[in-house]
Protein backbone atom coordinates (compact mmCIF):
# COMPACT_ATOMS: atom_id res chain seq x y z
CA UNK A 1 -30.46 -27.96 16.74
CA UNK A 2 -27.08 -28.79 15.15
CA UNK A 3 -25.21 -26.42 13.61
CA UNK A 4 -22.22 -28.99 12.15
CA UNK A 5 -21.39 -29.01 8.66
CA UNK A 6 -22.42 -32.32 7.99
CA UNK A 7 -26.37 -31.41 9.29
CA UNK A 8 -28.87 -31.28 6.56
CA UNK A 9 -32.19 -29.49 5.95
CA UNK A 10 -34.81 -32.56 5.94
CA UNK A 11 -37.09 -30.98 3.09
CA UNK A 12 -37.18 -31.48 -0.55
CA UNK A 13 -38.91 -28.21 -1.54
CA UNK A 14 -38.67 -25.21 0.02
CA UNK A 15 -42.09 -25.00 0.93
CA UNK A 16 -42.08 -27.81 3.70
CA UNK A 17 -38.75 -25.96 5.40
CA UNK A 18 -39.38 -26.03 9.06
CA UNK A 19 -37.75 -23.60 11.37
CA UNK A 20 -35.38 -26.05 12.58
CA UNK A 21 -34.28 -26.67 8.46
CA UNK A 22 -33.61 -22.98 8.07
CA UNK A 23 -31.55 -22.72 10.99
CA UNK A 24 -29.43 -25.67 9.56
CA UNK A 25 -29.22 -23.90 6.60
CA UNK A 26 -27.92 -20.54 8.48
CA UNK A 27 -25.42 -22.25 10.40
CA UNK A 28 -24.38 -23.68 7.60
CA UNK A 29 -24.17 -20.51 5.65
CA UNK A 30 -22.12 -18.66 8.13
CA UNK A 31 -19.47 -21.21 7.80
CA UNK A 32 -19.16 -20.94 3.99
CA UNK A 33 -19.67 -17.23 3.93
CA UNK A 34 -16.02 -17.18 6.22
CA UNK A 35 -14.29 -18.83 2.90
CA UNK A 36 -15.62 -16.14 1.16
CA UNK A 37 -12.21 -13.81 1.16
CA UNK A 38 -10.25 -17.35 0.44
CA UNK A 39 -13.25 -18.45 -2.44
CA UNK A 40 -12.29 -14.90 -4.06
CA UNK A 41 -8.52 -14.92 -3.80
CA UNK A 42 -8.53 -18.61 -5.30
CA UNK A 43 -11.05 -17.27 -8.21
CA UNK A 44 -8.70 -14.26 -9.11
CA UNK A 45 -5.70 -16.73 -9.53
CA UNK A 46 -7.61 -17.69 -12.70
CA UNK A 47 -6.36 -14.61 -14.29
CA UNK A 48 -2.84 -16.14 -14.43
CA UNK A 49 -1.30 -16.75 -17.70
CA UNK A 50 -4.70 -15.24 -19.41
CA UNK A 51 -2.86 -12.43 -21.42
CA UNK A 52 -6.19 -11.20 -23.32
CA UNK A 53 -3.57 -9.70 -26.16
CA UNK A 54 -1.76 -7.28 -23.35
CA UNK A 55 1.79 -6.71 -22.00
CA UNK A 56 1.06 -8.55 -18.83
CA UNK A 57 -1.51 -11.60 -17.70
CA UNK A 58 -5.02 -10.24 -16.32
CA UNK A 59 -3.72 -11.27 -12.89
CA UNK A 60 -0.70 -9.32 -13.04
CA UNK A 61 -2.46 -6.10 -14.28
CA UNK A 62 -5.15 -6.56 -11.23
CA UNK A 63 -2.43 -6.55 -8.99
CA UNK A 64 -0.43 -3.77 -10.21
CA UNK A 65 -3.78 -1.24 -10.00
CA UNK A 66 -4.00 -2.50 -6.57
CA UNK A 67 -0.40 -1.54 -6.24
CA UNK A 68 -0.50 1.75 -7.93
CA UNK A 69 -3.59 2.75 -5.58
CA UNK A 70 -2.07 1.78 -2.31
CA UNK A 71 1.67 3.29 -3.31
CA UNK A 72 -0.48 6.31 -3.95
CA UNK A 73 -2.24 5.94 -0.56
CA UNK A 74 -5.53 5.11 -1.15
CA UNK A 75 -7.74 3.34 2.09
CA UNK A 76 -7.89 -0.93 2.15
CA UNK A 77 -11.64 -0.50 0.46
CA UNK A 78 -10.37 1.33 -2.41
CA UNK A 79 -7.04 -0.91 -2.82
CA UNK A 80 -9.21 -3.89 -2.48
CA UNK A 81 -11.81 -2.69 -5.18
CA UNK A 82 -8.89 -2.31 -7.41
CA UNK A 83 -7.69 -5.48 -6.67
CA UNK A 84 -10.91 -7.21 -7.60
CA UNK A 85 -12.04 -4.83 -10.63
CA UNK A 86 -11.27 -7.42 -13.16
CA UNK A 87 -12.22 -10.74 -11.17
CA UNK A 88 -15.22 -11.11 -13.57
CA UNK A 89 -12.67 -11.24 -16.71
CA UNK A 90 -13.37 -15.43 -16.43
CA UNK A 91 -17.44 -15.58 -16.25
CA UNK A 92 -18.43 -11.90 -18.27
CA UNK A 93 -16.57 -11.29 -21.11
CA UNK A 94 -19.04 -8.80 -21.66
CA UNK A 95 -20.43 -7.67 -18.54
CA UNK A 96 -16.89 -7.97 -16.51
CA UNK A 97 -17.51 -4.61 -14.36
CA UNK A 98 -21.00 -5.93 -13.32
CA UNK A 99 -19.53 -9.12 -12.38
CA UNK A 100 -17.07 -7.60 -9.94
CA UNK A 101 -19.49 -5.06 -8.82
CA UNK A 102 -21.96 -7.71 -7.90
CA UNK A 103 -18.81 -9.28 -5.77
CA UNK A 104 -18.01 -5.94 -4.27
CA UNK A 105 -21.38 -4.22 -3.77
CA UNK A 106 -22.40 -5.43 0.00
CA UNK A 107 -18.78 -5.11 1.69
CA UNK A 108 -18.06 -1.67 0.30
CA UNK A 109 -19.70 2.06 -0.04
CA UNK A 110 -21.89 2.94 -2.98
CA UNK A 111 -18.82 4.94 -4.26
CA UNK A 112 -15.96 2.68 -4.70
CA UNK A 113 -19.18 -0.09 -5.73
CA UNK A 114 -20.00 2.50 -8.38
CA UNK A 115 -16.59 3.00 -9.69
CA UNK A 116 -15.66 -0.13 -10.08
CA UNK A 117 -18.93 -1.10 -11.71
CA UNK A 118 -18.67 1.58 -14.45
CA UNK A 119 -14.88 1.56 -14.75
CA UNK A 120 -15.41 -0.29 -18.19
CA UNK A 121 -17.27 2.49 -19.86
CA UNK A 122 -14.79 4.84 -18.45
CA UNK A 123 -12.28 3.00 -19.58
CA UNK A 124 -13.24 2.91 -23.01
CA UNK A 125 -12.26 6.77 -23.58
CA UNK A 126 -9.11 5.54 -24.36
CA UNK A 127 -9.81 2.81 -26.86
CA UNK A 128 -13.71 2.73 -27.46
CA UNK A 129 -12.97 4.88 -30.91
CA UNK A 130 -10.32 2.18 -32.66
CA UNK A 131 -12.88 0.01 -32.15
CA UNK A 132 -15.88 2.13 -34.15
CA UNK A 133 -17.46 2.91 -30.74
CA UNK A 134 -17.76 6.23 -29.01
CA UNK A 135 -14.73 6.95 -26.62
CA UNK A 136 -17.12 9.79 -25.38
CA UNK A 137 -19.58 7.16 -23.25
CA UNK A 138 -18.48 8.23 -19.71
CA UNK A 139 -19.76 11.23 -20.70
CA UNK A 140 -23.35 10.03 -19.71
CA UNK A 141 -22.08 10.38 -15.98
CA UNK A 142 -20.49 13.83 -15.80
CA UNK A 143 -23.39 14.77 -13.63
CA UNK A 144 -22.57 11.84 -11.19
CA UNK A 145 -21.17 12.24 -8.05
CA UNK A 146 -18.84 9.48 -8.28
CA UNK A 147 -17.60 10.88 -12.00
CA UNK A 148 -14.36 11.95 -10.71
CA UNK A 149 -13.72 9.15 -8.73
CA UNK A 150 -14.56 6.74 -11.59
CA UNK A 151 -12.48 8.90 -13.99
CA UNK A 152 -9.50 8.70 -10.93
CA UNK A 153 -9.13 5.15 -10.55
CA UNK A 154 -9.40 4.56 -14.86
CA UNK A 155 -6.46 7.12 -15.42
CA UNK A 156 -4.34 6.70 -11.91
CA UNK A 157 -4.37 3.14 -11.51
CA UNK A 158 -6.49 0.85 -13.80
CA UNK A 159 -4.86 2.08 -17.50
CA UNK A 160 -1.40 2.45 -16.44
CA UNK A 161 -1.31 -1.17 -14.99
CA UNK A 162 0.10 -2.92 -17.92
CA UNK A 163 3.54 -2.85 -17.75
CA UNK A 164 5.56 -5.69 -17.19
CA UNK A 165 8.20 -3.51 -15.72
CA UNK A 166 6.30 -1.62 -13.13
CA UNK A 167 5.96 -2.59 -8.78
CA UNK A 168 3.66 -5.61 -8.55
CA UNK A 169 3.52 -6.38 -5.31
CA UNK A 170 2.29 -10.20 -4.92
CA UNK A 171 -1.53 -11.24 -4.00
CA UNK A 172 -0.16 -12.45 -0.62
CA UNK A 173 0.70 -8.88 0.20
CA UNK A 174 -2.77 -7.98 -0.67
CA UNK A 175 -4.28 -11.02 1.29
CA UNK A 176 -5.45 -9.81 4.46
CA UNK A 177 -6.58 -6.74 3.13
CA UNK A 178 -9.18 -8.94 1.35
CA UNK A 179 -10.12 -10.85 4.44
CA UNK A 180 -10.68 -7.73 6.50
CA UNK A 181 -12.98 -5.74 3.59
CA UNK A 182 -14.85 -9.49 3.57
CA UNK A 183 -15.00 -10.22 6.46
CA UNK A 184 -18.65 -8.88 7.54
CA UNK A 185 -20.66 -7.15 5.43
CA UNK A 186 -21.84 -3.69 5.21
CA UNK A 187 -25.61 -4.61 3.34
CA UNK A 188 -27.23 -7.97 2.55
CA UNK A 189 -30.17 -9.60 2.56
CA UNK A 190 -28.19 -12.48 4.81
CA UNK A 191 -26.22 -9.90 6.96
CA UNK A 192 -28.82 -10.63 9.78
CA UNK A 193 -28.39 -14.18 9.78
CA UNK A 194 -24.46 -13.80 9.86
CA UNK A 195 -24.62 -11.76 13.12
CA UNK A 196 -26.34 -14.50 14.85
């Protein structure tokens, strides 16, 4: 069985994969899944130079929550999640949480993946009502055990992170902090294969 890059399943459709095929495939998966943290770091660098209407460009605000949370001591998981919170700016314009919580949600725990997928909606308290909307939508989760933490990271670090005078330390610093949170993951359908 090879396990080189250049190996190929031999089927056209799924259906005729032989065991040999899929254990191309795996090998081959395991490679690409390593350029995951690299893949991610490269995608965020899209947020240069996208302003959106604010202070500071979408890259500059991710990396001044991240700052904000580590300054203010928070774990490599957290800093990381506050890093990435915005990563799905490019592809959802309407759904950008969910992107980024779909990134997140097998290398870190249910809380930060929760906070991170609802930070929009808390976020919204502060704006939500010039818009016609209700600023009051968070308020859905007050029973939730990750309310406070959600309502933490949106007043702490996420809505205080557009100032183009505050510490922004530079996505190199944050670098291997992103290889280490991606670099196995916690739950996944493929997590199995990986640990081959």
């Amino acid at each position: 069985m090879s396990t080189t890059t250049d190996a190929r399943a031999q089927f056209t459709h799924m259906k005729d994969g032989t065991a040999e095929d899929w254990h191309t495939i795996a090998a081959s998966f395991g490679d690409f899944a390593q350029s995951l943290p690299d893949r991610i770091m490269n995608h965020l660098t899209l947020l240069e130079g996208d302003f959106g209407g604010f202070q500071v460009d979408r890259m500059t605000h991710c990396l001044q929550t991240a700052t904000l949370a580590h300054r203010d001591g928070k774990d490599e998981e957290y800093v990381v999640c506050a890093l990435l919170h915005d990563i799905g700016d490019t592809l959802g314009t309407y759904n950008h949480a969910d992107v980024a919580a779909v990134l997140l949600e097998p290398f870190v725990s249910e809380a930060n993946h929760w906070m991170v997928k609802h930070h929009a909606i808390f976020q919204g308290y502060y704006f939500f009502h010039h818009l016609g909307m209700d600023r009051n939508l968070r308020d859905n989760f007050l029973d939730h055990p990750h309310y406070k933490r959600t309502l933490e990271f949106v007043s702490k670090y996420d809505s205080p992170a557009f100032d183009p005078e505050a510490e922004t330390l530079p996505l190199s610093y944050f670098a291997p902090m992103v290889r280490r949170v991606f670099a196995k993951p916690r739950k996944s359908l493929y997590k199995a294969a990986m640990e081959e």
